[in-house]
N, C-alpha and C. Protein backbone atom coordinates (compact mmCIF):
# COMPACT_ATOMS: atom_id res chain seq x y z
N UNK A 1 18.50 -3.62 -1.87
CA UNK A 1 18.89 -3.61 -0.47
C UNK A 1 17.63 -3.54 0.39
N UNK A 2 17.35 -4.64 1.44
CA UNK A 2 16.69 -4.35 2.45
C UNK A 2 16.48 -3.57 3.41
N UNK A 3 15.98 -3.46 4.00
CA UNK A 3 15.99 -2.55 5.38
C UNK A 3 15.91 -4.25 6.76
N UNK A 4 17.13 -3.57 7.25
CA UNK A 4 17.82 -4.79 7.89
C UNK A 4 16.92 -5.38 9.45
N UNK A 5 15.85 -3.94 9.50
CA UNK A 5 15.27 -4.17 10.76
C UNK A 5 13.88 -4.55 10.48
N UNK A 6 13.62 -5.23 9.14
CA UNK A 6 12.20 -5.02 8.59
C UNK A 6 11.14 -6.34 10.03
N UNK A 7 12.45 -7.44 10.00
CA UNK A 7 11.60 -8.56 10.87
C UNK A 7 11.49 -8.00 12.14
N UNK A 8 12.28 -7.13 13.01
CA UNK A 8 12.45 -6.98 13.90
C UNK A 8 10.54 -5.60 14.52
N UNK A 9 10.66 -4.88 12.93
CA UNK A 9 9.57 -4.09 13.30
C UNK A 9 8.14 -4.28 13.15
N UNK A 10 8.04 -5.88 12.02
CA UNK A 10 7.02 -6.36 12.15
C UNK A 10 6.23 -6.97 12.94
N UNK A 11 7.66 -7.59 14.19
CA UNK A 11 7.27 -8.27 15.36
C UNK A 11 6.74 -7.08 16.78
N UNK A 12 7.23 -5.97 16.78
CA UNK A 12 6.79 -4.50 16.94
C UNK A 12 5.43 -4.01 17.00
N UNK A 13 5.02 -4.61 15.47
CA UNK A 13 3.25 -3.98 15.48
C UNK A 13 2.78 -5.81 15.65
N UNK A 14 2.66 -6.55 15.23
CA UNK A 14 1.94 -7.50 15.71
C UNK A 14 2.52 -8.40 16.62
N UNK A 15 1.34 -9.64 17.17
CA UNK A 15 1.66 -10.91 17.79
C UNK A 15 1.01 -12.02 17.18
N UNK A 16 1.66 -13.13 17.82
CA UNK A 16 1.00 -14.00 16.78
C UNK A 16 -0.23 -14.34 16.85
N UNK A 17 -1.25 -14.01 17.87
CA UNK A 17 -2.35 -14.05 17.84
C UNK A 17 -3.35 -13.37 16.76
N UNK A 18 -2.68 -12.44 16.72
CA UNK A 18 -3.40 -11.72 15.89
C UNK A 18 -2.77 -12.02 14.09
N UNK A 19 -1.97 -12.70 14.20
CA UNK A 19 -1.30 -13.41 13.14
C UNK A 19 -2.23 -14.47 12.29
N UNK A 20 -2.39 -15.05 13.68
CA UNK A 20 -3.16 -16.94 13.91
C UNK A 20 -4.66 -16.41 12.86
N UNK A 21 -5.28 -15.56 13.74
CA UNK A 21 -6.65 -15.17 13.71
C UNK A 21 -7.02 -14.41 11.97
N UNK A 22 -6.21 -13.63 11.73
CA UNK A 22 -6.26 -13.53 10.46
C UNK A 22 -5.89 -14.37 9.45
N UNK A 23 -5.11 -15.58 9.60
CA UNK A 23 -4.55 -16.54 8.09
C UNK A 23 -5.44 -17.35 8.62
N UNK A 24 -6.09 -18.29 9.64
CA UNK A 24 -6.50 -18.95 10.23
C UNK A 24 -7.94 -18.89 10.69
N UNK A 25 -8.65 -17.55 10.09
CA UNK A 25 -9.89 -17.32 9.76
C UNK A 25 -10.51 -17.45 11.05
N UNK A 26 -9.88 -16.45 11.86
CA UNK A 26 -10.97 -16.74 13.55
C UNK A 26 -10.15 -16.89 14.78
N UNK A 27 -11.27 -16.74 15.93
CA UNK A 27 -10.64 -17.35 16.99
C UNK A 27 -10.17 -18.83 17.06
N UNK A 28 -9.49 -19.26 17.92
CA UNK A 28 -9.34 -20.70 18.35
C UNK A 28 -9.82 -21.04 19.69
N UNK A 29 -9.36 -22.10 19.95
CA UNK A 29 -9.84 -22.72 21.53
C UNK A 29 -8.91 -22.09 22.42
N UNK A 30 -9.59 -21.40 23.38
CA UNK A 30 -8.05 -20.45 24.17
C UNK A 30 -8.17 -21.66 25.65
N UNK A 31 -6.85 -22.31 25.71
CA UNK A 31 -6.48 -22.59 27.19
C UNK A 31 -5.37 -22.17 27.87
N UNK A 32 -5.48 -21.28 28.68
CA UNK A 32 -4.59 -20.67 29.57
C UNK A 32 -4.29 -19.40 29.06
N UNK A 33 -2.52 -19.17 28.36
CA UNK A 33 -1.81 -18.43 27.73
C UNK A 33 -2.01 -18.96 26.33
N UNK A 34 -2.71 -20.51 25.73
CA UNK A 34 -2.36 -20.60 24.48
C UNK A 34 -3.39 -20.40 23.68
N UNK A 35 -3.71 -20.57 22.90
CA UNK A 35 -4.82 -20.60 21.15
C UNK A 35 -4.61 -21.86 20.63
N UNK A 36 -5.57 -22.92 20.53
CA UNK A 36 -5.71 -24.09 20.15
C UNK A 36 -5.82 -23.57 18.59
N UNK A 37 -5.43 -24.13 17.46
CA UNK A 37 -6.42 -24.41 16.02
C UNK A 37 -6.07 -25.82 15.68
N UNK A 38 -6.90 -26.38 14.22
CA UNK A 38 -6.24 -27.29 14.12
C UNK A 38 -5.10 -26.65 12.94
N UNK A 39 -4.01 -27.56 12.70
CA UNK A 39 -3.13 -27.24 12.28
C UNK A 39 -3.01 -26.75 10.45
N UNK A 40 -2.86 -25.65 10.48
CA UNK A 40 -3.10 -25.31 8.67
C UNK A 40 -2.08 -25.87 7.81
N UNK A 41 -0.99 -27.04 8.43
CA UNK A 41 0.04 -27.57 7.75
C UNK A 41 -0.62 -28.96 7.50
N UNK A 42 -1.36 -29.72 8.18
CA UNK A 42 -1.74 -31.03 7.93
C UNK A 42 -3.35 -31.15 8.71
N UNK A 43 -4.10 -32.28 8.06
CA UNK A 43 -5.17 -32.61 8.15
C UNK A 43 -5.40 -33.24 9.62
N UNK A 44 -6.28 -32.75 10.50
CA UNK A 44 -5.62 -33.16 11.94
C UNK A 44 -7.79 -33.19 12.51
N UNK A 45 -8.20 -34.19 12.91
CA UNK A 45 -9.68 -33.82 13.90
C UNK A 45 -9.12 -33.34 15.18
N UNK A 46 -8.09 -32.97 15.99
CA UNK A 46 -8.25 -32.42 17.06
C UNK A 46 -7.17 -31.27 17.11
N UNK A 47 -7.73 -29.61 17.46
CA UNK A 47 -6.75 -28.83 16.84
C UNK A 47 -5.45 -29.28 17.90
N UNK A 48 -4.62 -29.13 17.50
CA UNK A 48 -3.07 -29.58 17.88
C UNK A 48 -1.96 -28.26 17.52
N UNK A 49 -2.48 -27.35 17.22
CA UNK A 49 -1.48 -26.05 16.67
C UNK A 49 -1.81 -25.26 17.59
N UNK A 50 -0.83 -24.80 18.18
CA UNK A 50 -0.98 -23.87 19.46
C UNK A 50 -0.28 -22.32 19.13
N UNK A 51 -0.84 -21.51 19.34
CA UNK A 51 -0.08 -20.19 19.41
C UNK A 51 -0.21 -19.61 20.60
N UNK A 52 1.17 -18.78 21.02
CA UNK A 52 1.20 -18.32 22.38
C UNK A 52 1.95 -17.29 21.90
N UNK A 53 1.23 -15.89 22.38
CA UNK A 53 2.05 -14.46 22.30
C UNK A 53 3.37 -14.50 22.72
N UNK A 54 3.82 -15.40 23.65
CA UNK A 54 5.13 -15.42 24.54
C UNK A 54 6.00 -16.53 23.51
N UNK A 55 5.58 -17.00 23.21
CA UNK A 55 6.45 -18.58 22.44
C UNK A 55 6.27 -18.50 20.86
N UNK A 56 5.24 -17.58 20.26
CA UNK A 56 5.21 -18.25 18.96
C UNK A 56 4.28 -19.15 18.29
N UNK A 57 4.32 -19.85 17.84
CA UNK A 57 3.42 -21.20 17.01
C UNK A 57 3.90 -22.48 17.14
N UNK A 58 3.63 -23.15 17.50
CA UNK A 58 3.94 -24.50 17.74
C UNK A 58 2.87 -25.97 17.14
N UNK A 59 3.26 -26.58 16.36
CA UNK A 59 2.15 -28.06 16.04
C UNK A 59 3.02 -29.17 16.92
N UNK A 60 1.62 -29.64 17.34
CA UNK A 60 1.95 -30.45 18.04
C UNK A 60 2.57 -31.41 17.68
N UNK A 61 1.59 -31.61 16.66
CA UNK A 61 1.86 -32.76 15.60
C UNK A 61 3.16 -33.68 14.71
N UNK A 62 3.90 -32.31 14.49
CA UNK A 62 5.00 -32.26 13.75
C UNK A 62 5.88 -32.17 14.52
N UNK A 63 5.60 -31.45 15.68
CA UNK A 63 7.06 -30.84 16.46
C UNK A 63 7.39 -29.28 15.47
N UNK A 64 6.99 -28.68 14.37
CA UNK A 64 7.36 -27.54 13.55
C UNK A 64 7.09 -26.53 14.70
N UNK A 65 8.25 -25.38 14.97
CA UNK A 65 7.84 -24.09 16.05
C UNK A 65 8.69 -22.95 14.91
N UNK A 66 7.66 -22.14 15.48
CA UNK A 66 8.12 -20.89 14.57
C UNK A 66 7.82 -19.64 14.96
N UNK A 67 8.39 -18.19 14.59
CA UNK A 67 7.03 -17.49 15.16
C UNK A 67 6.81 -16.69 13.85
N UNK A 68 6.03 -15.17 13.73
CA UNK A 68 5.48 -14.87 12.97
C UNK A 68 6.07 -14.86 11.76
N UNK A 69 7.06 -14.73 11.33
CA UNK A 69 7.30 -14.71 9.67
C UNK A 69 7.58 -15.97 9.55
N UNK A 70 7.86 -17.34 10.30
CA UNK A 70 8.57 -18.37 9.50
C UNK A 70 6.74 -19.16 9.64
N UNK A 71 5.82 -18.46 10.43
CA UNK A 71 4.58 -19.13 10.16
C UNK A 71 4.21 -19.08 8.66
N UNK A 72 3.91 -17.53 8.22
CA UNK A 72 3.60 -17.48 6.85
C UNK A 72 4.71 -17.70 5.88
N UNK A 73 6.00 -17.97 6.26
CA UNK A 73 6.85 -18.65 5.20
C UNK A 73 6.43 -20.31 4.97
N UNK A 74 5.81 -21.00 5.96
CA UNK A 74 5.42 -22.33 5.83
C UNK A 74 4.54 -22.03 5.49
N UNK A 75 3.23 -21.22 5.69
CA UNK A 75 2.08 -21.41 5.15
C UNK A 75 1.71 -21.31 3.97
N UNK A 76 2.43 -20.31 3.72
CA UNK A 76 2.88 -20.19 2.03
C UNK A 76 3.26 -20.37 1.15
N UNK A 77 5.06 -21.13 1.90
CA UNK A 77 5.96 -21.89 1.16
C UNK A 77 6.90 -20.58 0.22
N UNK A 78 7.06 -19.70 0.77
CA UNK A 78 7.92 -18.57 0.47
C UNK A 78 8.82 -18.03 1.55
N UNK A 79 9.53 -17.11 1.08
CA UNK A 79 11.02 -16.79 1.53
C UNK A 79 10.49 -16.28 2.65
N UNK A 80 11.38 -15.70 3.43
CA UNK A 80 11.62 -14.71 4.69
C UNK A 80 11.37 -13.87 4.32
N UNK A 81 11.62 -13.11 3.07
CA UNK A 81 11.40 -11.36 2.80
C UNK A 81 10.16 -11.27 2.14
N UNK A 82 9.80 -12.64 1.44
CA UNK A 82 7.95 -12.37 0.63
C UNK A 82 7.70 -12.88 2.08
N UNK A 83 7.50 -12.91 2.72
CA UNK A 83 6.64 -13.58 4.44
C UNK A 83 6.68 -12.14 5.21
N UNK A 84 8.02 -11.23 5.38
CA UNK A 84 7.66 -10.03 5.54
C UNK A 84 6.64 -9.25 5.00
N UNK A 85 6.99 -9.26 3.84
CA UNK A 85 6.17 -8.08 2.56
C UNK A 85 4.89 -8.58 2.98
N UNK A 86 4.41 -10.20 2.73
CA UNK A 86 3.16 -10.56 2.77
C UNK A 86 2.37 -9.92 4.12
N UNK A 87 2.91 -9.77 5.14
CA UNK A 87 2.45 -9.61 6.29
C UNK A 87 2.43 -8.01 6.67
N UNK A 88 3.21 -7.14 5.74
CA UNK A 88 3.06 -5.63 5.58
C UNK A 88 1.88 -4.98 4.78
N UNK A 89 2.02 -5.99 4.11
CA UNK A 89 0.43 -5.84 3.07
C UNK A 89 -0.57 -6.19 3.68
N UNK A 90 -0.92 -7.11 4.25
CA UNK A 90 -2.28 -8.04 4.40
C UNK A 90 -2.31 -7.14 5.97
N UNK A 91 -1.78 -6.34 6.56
CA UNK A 91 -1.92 -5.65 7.73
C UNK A 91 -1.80 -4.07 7.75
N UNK A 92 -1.22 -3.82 6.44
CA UNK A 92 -1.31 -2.61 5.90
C UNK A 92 -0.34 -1.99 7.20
N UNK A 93 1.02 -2.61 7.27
CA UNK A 93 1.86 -2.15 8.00
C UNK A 93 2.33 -0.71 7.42
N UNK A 94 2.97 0.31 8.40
CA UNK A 94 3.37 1.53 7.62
C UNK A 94 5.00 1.36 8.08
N UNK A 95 5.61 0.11 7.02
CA UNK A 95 6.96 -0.50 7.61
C UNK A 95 7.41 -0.07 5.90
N UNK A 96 8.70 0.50 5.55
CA UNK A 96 9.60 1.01 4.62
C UNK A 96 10.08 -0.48 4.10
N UNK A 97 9.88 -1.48 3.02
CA UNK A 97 10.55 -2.40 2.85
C UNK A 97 12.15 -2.33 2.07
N UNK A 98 11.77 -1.40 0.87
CA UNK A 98 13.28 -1.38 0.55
C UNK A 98 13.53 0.21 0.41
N UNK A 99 15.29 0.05 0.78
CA UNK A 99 15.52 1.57 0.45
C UNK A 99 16.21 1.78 -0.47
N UNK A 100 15.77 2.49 -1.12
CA UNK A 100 16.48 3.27 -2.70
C UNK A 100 17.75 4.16 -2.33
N UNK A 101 18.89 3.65 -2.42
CA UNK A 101 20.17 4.76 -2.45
C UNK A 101 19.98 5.50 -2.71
N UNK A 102 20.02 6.95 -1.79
CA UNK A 102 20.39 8.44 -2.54
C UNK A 102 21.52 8.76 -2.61
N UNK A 103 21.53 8.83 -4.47
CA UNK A 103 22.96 8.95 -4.92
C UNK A 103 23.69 10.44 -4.98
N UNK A 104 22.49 11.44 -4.41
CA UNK A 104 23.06 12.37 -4.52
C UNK A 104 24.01 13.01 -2.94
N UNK A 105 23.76 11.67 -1.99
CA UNK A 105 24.49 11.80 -0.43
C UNK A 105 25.88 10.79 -1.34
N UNK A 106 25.91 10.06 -2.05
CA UNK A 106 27.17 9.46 -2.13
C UNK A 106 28.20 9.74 -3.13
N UNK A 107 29.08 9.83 -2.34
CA UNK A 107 30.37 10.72 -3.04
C UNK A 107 31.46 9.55 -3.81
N UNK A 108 31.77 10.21 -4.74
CA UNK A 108 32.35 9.18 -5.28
C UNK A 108 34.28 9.54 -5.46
């Protein structure tokens, strides 16, 4: 069993900037509100992958929008709950992923 609020508290401690900047090895080109890179899904000379704290991740390229867990589920090519975990680890979140029934609260 999960803990049902795990996506909700990961989005809590981070944004995707700070998402971008760690899988994505750096700053990007900042214009305005957004973060230019080029895109870590396809081979691109002009960055075209935009991240915006307010919107998420967006390629231009593809049209693909997402925000922080379905980024590292594409980047990775893994589930929703390894894209959580991955992103509790690699940030050393202090987020509870699964909870162990205590069987001694349940009555039978």
């Amino acid at each position: 069993m999960y803990n049902l609020n795990i996506f909700k508290q990961i989005k809590e401690y981070l944004n995707p900037q700070q998402v971008a900047e760690y899988y994505l090895l750096g700053k990007g080109k900042k214009s305005g509100n957004n973060i230019f890179y080029k895109s870590p899904f396809r081979d691109e000379k002009t960055a075209s992958f935009c991240v915006n704290n307010e919107k998420g991740f967006h390629d231009y390229g593809t049209g693909w929008h997402g925000d922080i867990i379905s980024f590292v589920q594409e980047l990775y090519h893994i589930s929703a709950i390894d894209a959580a975990k991955t992103l509790i680890k690699d940030f050393a979140l202090s987020i509870e992923i699964e909870k162990k029934p205590d069987y001694k609260k349940i009555k039978t």
